[in-house]
C-alpha atoms as a PDB file:
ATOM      1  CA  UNK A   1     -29.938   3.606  70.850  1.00  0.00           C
ATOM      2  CA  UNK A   2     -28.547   1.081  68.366  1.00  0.00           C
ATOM      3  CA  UNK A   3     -32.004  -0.205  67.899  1.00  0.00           C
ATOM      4  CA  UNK A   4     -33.340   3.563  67.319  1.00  0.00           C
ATOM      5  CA  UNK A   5     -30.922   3.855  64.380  1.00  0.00           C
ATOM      6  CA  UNK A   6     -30.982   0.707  62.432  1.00  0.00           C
ATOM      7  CA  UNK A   7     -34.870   1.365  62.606  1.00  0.00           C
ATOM      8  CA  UNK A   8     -33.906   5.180  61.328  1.00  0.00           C
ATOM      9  CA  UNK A   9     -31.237   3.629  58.409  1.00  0.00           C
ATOM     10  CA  UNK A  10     -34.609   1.029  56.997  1.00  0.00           C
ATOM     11  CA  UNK A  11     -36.885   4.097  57.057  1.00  0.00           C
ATOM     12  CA  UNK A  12     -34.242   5.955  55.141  1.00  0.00           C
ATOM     13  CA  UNK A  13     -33.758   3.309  52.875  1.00  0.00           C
ATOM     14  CA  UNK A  14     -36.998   2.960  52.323  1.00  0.00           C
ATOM     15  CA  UNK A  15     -37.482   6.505  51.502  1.00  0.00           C
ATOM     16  CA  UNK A  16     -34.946   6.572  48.481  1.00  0.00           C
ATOM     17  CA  UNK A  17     -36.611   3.458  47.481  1.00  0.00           C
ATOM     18  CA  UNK A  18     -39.359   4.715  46.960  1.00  0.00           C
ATOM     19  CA  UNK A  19     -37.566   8.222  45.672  1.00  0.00           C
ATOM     20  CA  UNK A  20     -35.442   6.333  42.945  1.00  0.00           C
ATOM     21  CA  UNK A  21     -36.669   2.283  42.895  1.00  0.00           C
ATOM     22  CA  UNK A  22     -38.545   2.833  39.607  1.00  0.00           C
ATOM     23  CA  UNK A  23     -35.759   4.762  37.937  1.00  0.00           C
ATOM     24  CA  UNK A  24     -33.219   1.806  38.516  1.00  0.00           C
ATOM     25  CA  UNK A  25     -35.865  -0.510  37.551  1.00  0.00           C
ATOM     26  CA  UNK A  26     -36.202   1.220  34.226  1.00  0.00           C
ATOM     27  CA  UNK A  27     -32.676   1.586  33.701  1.00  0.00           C
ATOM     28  CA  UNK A  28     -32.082  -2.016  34.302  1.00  0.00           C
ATOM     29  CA  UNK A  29     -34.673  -2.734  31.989  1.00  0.00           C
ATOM     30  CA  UNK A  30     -33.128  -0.837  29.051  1.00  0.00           C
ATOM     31  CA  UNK A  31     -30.097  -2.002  29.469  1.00  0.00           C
ATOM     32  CA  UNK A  32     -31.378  -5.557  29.330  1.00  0.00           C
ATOM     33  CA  UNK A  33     -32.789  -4.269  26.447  1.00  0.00           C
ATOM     34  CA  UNK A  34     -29.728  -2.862  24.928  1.00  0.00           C
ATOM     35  CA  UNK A  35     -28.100  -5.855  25.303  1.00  0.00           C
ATOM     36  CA  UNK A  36     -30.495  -7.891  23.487  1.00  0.00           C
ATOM     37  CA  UNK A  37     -30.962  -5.103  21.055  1.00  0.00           C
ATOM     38  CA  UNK A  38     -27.406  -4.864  20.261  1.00  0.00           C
ATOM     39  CA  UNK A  39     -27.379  -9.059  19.782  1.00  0.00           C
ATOM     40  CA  UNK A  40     -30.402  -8.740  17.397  1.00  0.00           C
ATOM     41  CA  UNK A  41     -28.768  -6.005  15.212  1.00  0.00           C
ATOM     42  CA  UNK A  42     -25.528  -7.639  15.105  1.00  0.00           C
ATOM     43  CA  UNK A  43     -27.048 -11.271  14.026  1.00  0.00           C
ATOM     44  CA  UNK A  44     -29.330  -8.958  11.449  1.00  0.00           C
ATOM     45  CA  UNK A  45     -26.920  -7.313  10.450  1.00  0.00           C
ATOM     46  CA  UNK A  46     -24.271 -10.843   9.436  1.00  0.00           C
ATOM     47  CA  UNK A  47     -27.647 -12.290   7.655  1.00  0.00           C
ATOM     48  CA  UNK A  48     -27.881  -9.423   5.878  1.00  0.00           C
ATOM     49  CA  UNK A  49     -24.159 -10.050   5.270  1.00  0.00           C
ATOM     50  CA  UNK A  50     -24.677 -13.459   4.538  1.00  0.00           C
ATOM     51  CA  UNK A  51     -27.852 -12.527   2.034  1.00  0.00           C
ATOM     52  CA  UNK A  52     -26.168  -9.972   0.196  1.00  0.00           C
ATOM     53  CA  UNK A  53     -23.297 -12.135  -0.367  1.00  0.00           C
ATOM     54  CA  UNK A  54     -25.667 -14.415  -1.760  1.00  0.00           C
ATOM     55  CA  UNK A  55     -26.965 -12.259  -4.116  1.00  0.00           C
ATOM     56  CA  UNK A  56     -23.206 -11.236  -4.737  1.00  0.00           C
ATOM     57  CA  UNK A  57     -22.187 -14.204  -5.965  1.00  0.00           C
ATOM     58  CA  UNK A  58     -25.633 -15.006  -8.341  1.00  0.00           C
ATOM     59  CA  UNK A  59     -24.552 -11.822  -9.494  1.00  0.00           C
ATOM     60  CA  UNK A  60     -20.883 -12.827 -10.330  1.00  0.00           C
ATOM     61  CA  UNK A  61     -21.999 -16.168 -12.350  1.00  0.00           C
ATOM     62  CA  UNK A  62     -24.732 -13.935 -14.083  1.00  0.00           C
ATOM     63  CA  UNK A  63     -21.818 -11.896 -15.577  1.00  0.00           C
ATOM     64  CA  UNK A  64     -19.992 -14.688 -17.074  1.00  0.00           C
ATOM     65  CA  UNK A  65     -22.893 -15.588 -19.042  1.00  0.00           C
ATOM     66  CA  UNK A  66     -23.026 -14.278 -22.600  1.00  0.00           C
ATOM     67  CA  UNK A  67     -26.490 -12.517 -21.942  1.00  0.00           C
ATOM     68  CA  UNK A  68     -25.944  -9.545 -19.998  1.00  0.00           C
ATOM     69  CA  UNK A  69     -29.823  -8.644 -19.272  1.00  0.00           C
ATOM     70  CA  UNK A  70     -29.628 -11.361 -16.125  1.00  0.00           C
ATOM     71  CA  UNK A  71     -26.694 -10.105 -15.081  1.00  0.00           C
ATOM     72  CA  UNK A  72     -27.930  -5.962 -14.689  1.00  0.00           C
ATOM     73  CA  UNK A  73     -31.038  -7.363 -13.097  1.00  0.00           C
ATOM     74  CA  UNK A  74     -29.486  -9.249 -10.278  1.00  0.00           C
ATOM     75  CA  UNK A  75     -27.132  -6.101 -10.145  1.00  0.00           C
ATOM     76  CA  UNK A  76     -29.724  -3.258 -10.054  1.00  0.00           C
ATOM     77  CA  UNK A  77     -31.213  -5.768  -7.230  1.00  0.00           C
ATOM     78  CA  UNK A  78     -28.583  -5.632  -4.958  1.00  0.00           C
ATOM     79  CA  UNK A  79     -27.865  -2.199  -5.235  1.00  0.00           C
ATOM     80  CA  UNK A  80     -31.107  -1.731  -4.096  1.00  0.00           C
ATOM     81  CA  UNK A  81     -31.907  -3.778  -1.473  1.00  0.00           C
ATOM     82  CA  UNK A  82     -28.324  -3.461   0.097  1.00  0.00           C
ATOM     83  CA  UNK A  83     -27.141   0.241  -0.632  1.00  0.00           C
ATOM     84  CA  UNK A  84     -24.499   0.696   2.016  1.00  0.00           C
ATOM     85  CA  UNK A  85     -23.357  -2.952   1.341  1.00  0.00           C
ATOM     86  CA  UNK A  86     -19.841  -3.445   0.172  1.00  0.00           C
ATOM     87  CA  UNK A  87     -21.338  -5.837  -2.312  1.00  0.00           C
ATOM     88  CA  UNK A  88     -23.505  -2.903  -3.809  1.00  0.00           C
ATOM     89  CA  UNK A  89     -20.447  -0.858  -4.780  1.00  0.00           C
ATOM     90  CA  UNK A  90     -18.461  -3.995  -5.848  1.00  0.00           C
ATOM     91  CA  UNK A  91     -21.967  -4.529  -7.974  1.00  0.00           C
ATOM     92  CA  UNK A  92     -21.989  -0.969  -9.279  1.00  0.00           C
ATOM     93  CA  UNK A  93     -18.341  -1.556 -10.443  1.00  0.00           C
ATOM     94  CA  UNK A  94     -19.194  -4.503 -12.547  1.00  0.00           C
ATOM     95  CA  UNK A  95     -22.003  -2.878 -13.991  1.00  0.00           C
ATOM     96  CA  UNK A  96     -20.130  -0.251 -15.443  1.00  0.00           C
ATOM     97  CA  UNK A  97     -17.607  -2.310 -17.264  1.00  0.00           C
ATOM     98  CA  UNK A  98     -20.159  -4.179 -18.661  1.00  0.00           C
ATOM     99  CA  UNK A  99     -22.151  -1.168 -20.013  1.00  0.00           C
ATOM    100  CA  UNK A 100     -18.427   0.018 -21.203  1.00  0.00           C
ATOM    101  CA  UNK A 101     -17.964  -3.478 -23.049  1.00  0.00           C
ATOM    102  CA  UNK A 102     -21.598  -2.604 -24.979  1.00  0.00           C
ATOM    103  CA  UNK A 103     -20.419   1.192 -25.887  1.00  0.00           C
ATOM    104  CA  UNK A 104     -22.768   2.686 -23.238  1.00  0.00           C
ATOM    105  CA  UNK A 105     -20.699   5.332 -21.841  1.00  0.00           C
ATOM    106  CA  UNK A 106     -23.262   6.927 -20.012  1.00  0.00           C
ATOM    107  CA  UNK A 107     -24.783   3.920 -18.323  1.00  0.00           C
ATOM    108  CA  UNK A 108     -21.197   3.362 -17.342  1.00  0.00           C
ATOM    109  CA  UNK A 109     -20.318   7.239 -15.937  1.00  0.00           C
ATOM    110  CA  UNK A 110     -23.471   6.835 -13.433  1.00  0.00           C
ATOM    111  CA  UNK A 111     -23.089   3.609 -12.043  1.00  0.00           C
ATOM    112  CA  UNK A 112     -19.170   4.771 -11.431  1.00  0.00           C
ATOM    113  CA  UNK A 113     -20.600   7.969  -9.785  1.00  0.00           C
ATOM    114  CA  UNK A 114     -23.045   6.135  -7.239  1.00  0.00           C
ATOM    115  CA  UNK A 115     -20.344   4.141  -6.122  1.00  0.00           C
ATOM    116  CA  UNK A 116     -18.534   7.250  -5.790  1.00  0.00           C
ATOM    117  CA  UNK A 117     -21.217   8.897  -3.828  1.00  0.00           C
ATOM    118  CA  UNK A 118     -22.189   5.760  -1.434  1.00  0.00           C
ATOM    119  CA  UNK A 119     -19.430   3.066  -1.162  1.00  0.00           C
ATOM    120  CA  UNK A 120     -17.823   3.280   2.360  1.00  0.00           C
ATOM    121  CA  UNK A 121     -14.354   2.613   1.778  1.00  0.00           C
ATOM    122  CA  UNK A 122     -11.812   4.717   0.299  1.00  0.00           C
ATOM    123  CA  UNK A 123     -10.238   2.545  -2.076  1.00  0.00           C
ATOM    124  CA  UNK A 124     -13.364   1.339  -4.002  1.00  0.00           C
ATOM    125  CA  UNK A 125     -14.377   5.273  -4.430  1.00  0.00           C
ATOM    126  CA  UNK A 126     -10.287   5.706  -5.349  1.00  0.00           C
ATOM    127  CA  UNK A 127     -11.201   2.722  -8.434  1.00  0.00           C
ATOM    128  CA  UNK A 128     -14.327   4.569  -9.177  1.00  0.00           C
ATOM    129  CA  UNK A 129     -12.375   7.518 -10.016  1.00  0.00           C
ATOM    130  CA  UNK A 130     -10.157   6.211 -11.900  1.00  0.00           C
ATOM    131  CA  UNK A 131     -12.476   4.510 -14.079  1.00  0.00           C
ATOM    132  CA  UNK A 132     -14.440   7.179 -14.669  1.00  0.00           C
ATOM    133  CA  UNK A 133     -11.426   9.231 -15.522  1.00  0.00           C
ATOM    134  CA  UNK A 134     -10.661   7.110 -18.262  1.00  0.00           C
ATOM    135  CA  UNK A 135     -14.112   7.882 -19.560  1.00  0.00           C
ATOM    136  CA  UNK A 136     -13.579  11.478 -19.353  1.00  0.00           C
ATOM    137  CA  UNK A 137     -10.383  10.959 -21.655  1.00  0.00           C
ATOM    138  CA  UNK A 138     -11.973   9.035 -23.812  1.00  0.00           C
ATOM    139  CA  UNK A 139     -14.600  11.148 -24.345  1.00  0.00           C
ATOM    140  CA  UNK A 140     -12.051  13.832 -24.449  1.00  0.00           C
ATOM    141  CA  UNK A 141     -13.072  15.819 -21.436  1.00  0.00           C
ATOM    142  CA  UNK A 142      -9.282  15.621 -20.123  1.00  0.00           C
ATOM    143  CA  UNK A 143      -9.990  19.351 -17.083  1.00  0.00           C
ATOM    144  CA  UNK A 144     -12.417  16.741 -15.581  1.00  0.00           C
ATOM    145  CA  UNK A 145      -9.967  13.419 -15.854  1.00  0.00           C
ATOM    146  CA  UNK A 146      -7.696  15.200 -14.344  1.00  0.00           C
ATOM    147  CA  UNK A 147      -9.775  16.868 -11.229  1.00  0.00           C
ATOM    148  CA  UNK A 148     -10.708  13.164 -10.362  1.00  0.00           C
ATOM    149  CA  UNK A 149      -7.495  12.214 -10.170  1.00  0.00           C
ATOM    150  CA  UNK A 150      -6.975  15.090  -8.266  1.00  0.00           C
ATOM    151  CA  UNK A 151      -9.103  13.428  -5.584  1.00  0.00           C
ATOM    152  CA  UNK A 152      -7.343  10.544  -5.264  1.00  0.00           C
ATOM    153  CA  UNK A 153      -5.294   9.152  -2.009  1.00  0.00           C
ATOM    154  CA  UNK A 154      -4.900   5.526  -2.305  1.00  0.00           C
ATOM    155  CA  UNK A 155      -1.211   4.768  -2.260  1.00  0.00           C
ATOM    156  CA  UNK A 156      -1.740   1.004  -3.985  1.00  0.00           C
ATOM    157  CA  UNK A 157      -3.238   3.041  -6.717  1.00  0.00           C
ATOM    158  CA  UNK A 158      -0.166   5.403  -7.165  1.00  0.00           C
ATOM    159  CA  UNK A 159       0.623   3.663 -10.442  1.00  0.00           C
ATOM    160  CA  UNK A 160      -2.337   3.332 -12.773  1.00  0.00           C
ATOM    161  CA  UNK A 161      -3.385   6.830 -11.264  1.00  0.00           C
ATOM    162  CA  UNK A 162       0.233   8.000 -12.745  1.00  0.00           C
ATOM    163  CA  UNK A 163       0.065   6.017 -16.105  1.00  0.00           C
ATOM    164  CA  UNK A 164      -3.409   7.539 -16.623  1.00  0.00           C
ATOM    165  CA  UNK A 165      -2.088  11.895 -15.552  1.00  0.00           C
ATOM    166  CA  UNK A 166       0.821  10.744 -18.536  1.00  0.00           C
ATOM    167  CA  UNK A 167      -1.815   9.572 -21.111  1.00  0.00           C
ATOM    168  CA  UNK A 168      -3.526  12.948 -20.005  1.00  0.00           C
ATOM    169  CA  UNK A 169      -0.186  15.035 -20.751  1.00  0.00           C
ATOM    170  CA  UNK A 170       0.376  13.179 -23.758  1.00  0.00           C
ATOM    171  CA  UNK A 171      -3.110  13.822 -25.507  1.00  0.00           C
ATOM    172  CA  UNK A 172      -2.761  17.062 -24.723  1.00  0.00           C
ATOM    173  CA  UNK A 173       0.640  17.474 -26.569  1.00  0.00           C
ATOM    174  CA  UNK A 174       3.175  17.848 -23.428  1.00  0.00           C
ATOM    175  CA  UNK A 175       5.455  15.341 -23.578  1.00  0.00           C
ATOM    176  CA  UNK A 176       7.590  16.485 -21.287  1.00  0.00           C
ATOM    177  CA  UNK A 177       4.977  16.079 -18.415  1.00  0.00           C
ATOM    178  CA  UNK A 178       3.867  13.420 -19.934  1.00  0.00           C
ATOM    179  CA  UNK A 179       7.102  11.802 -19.529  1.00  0.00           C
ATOM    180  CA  UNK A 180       7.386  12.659 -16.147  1.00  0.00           C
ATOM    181  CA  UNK A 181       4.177  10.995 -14.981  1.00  0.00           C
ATOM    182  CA  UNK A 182       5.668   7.862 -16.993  1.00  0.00           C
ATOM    183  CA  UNK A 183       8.735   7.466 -15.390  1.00  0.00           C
ATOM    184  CA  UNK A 184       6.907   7.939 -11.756  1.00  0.00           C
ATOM    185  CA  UNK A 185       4.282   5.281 -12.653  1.00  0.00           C
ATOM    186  CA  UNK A 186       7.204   3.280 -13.362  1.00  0.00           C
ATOM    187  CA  UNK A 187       8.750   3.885 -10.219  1.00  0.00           C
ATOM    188  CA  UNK A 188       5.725   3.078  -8.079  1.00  0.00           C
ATOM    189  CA  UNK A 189       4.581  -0.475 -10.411  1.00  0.00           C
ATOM    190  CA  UNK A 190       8.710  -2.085 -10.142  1.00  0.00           C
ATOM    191  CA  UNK A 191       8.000  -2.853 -13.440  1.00  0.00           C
ATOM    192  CA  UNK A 192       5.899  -2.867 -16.267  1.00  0.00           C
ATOM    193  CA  UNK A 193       6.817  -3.697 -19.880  1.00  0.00           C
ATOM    194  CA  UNK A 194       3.767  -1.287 -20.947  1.00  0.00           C
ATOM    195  CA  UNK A 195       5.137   1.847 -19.070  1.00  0.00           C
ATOM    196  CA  UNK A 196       8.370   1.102 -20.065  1.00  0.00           C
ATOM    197  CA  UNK A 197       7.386   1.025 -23.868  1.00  0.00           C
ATOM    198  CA  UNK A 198       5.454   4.320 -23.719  1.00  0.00           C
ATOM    199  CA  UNK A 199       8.490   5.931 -21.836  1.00  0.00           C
ATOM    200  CA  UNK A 200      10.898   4.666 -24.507  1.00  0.00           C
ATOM    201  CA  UNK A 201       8.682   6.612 -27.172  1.00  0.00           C
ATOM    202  CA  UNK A 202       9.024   9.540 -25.433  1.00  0.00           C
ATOM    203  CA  UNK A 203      12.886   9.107 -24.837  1.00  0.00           C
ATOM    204  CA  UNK A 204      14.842  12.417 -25.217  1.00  0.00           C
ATOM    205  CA  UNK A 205      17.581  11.858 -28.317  1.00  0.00           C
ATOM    206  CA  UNK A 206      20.995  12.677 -26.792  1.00  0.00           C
ATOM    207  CA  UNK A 207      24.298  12.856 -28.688  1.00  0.00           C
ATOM    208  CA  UNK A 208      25.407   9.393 -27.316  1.00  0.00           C
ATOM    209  CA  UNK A 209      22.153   7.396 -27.795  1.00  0.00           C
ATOM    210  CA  UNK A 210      22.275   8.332 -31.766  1.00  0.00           C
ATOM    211  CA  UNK A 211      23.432   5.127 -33.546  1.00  0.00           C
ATOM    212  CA  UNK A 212      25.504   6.542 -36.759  1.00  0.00           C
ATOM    213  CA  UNK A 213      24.268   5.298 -39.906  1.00  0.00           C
ATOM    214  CA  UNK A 214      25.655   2.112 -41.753  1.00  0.00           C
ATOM    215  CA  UNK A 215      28.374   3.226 -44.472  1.00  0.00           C
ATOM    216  CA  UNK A 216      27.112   3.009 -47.660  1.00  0.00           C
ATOM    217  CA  UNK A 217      27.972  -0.083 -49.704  1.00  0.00           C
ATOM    218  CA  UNK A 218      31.098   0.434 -52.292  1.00  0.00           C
ATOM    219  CA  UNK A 219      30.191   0.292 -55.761  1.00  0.00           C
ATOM    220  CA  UNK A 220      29.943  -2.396 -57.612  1.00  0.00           C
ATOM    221  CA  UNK A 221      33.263  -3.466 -59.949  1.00  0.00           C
ATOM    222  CA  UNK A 222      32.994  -2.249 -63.174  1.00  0.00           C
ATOM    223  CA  UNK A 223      32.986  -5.179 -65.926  1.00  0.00           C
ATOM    224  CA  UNK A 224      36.727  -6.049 -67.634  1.00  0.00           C
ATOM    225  CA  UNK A 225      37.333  -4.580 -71.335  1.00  0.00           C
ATOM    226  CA  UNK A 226      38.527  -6.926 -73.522  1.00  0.00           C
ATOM    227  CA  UNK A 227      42.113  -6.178 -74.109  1.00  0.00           C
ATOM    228  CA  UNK A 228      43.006  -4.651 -77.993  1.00  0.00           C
ATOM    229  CA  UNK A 229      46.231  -5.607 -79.604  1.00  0.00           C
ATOM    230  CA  UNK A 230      49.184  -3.803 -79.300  1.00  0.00           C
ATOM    231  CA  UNK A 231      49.812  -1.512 -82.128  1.00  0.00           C
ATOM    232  CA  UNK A 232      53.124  -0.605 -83.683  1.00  0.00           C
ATOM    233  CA  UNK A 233      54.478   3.121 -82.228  1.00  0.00           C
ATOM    234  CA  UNK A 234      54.112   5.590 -84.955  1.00  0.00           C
ATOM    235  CA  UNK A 235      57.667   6.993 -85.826  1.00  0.00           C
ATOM    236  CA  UNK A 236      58.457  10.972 -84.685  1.00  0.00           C
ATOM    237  CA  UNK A 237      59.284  11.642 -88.136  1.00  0.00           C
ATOM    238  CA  UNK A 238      56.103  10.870 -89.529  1.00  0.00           C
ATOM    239  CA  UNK A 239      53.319  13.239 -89.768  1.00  0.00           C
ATOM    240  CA  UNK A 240      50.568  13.442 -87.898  1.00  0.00           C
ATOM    241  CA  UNK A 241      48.615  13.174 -91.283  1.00  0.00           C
ATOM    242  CA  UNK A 242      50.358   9.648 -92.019  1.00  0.00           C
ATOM    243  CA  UNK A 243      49.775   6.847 -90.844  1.00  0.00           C
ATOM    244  CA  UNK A 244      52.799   4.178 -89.851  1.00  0.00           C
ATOM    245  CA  UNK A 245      52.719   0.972 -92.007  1.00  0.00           C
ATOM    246  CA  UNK A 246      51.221  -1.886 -89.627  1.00  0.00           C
ATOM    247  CA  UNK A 247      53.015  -4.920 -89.637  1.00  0.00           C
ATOM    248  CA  UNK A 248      50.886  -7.756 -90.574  1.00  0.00           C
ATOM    249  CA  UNK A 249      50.199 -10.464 -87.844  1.00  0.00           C
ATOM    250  CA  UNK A 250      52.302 -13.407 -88.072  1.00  0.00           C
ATOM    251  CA  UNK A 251      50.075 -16.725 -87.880  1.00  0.00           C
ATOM    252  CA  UNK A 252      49.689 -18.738 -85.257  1.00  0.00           C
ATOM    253  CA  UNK A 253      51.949 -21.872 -85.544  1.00  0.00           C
ATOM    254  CA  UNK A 254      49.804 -24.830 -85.988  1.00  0.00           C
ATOM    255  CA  UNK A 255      50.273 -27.950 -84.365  1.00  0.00           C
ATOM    256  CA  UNK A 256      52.325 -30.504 -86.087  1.00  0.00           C
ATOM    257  CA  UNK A 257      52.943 -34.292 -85.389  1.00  0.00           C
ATOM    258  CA  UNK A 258      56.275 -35.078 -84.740  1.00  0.00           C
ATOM    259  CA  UNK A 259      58.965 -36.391 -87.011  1.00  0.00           C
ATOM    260  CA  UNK A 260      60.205 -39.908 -86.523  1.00  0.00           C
ATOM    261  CA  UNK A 261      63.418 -40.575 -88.144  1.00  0.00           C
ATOM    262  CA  UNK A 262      64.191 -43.449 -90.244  1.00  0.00           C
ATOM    263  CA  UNK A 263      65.565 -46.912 -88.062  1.00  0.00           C
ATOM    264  CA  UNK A 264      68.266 -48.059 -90.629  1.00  0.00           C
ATOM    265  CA  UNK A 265      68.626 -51.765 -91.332  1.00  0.00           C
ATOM    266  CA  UNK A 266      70.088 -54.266 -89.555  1.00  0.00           C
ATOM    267  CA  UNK A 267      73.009 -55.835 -91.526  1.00  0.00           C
ATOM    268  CA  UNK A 268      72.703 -59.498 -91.977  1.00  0.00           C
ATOM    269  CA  UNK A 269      75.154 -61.419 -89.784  1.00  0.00           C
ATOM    270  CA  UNK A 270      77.883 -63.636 -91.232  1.00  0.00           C
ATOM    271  CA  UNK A 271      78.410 -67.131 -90.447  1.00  0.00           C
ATOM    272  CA  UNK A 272      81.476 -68.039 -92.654  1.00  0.00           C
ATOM    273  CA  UNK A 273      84.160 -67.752 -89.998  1.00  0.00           C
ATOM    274  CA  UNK A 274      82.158 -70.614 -88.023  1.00  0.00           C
END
């Protein structure tokens, strides 16, 4: 009986061999292939990595040059051949301060909107509208500044996103928001002599903060009149008609040498009584 069913349990093994052998076989075989797959993308993927960085960095030294023309090459290249990079958006961001350092506003607006449209993390896009917001301002297009910084959720960008809403308020002549925005960029930076300067200028006057002006300066002394010389009173019964005798000015005494009086002689002495 014990031989009957072992002989049973190999036939029924057999059977859902045969029923499901090739399905495990091909599973195993994909996953081995997975694996391997999953290796080969990640090592592609870090060369790619290491090749873009590469590039990246031919890039960087291109921009310090004083030709430019190198430098957008090697950028345009990278974007291209590594779009999703990190180093593509980085890229994109030099590229439109350079075209901002030439005047080229527009060059500048689309290479801030492609980074915009295809970097992957949050603070890069967060830079790239705030860059281009400054372009908006500057070319005076202040509804759309201030929808991108609408957008905006990066906290370590609280401050220059602030500065930039109070340049908005103050171009369009509200101080009082402008000064607002001020005084919270101030709060987020610690401290920044620049804020602080533009939120002076835009300090309300208050009774105690006016500094009274300086007394004026007393006149200057008016010069001494020479003295005249006293002149005799006129007598009451004289008319007003007449006019009282004046006494004529004694001279001035002159100076004199003094007198030395006469010595008187000696008399001669006797010598008879000797």
């Amino acid at each position: 009986m014990e031989q009957y069913t072992d002989d049973e349990r190999v036939e029924d093994l057999k059977k859902w061999w045969k029923e499901n052998g090739a399905s495990i076989l091909i599973g195993i075989a994909l996953g081995v292939i997975a694996i391997f797959g999953w290796r080969y993308w990640l090592s592609h993927r870090d060369a790619q990595a290491e090749i873009a960085s590469g590039a990246y960095d031919a890039f960087v030294a291109a921009v310090e040059k004083p030709d430019a023309g190198p430098a957008r090459q090697l950028g345009q290249t990278l974007i291209a051949d590594f779009p999703k990079s990190p180093y593509a958006a980085l890229a994109a961001l030099r590229l439109a301060r350079l075209a901002l350092d030439g005047g080229d506003h527009a060059t500048a607006s689309r290479q801030l909107e492609w980074v915009i449209g295809n970097a992957r993390s949050d603070e890069l896009r967060d830079i790239a509208r705030l860059r281009l917001a400054r372009v908006r301002l500057a070319a005076g297009q202040t509804a759309e500044a201030e929808k991108l910084l609408e957008s905006m959720a990066t906290a370590s960008l609280n401050a220059e996103r602030e500065e930039l809403r109070g340049d908005l308020y103050l171009a369009g002549n509200q101080p009082d928001k402008a000064r607002t925005a001020y005084a919270a960029a101030l709060a987020a930076s610690g401290d920044d002599r620049l804020l602080q300067l533009k939120l002076d200028e835009l300090a309300v006057a208050t009774p105690g903060a006016v500094i009274p002006a300086p007394p004026a300066p007393p006149p200057p002394p008016e010069p001494a009149k020479p003295e005249s010389a006293p002149t005799a009173a006129v007598p009451a019964t004289l008319s007003t008609t007449e006019s009282a005798p004046v006494a004529p000015a004694e001279p001035a005494p002159t100076p004199t040498e003094p007198v030395v009086a006469p010595v008187p002689p000696v008399p001669p002495v006797s010598t008879s009584g000797q």
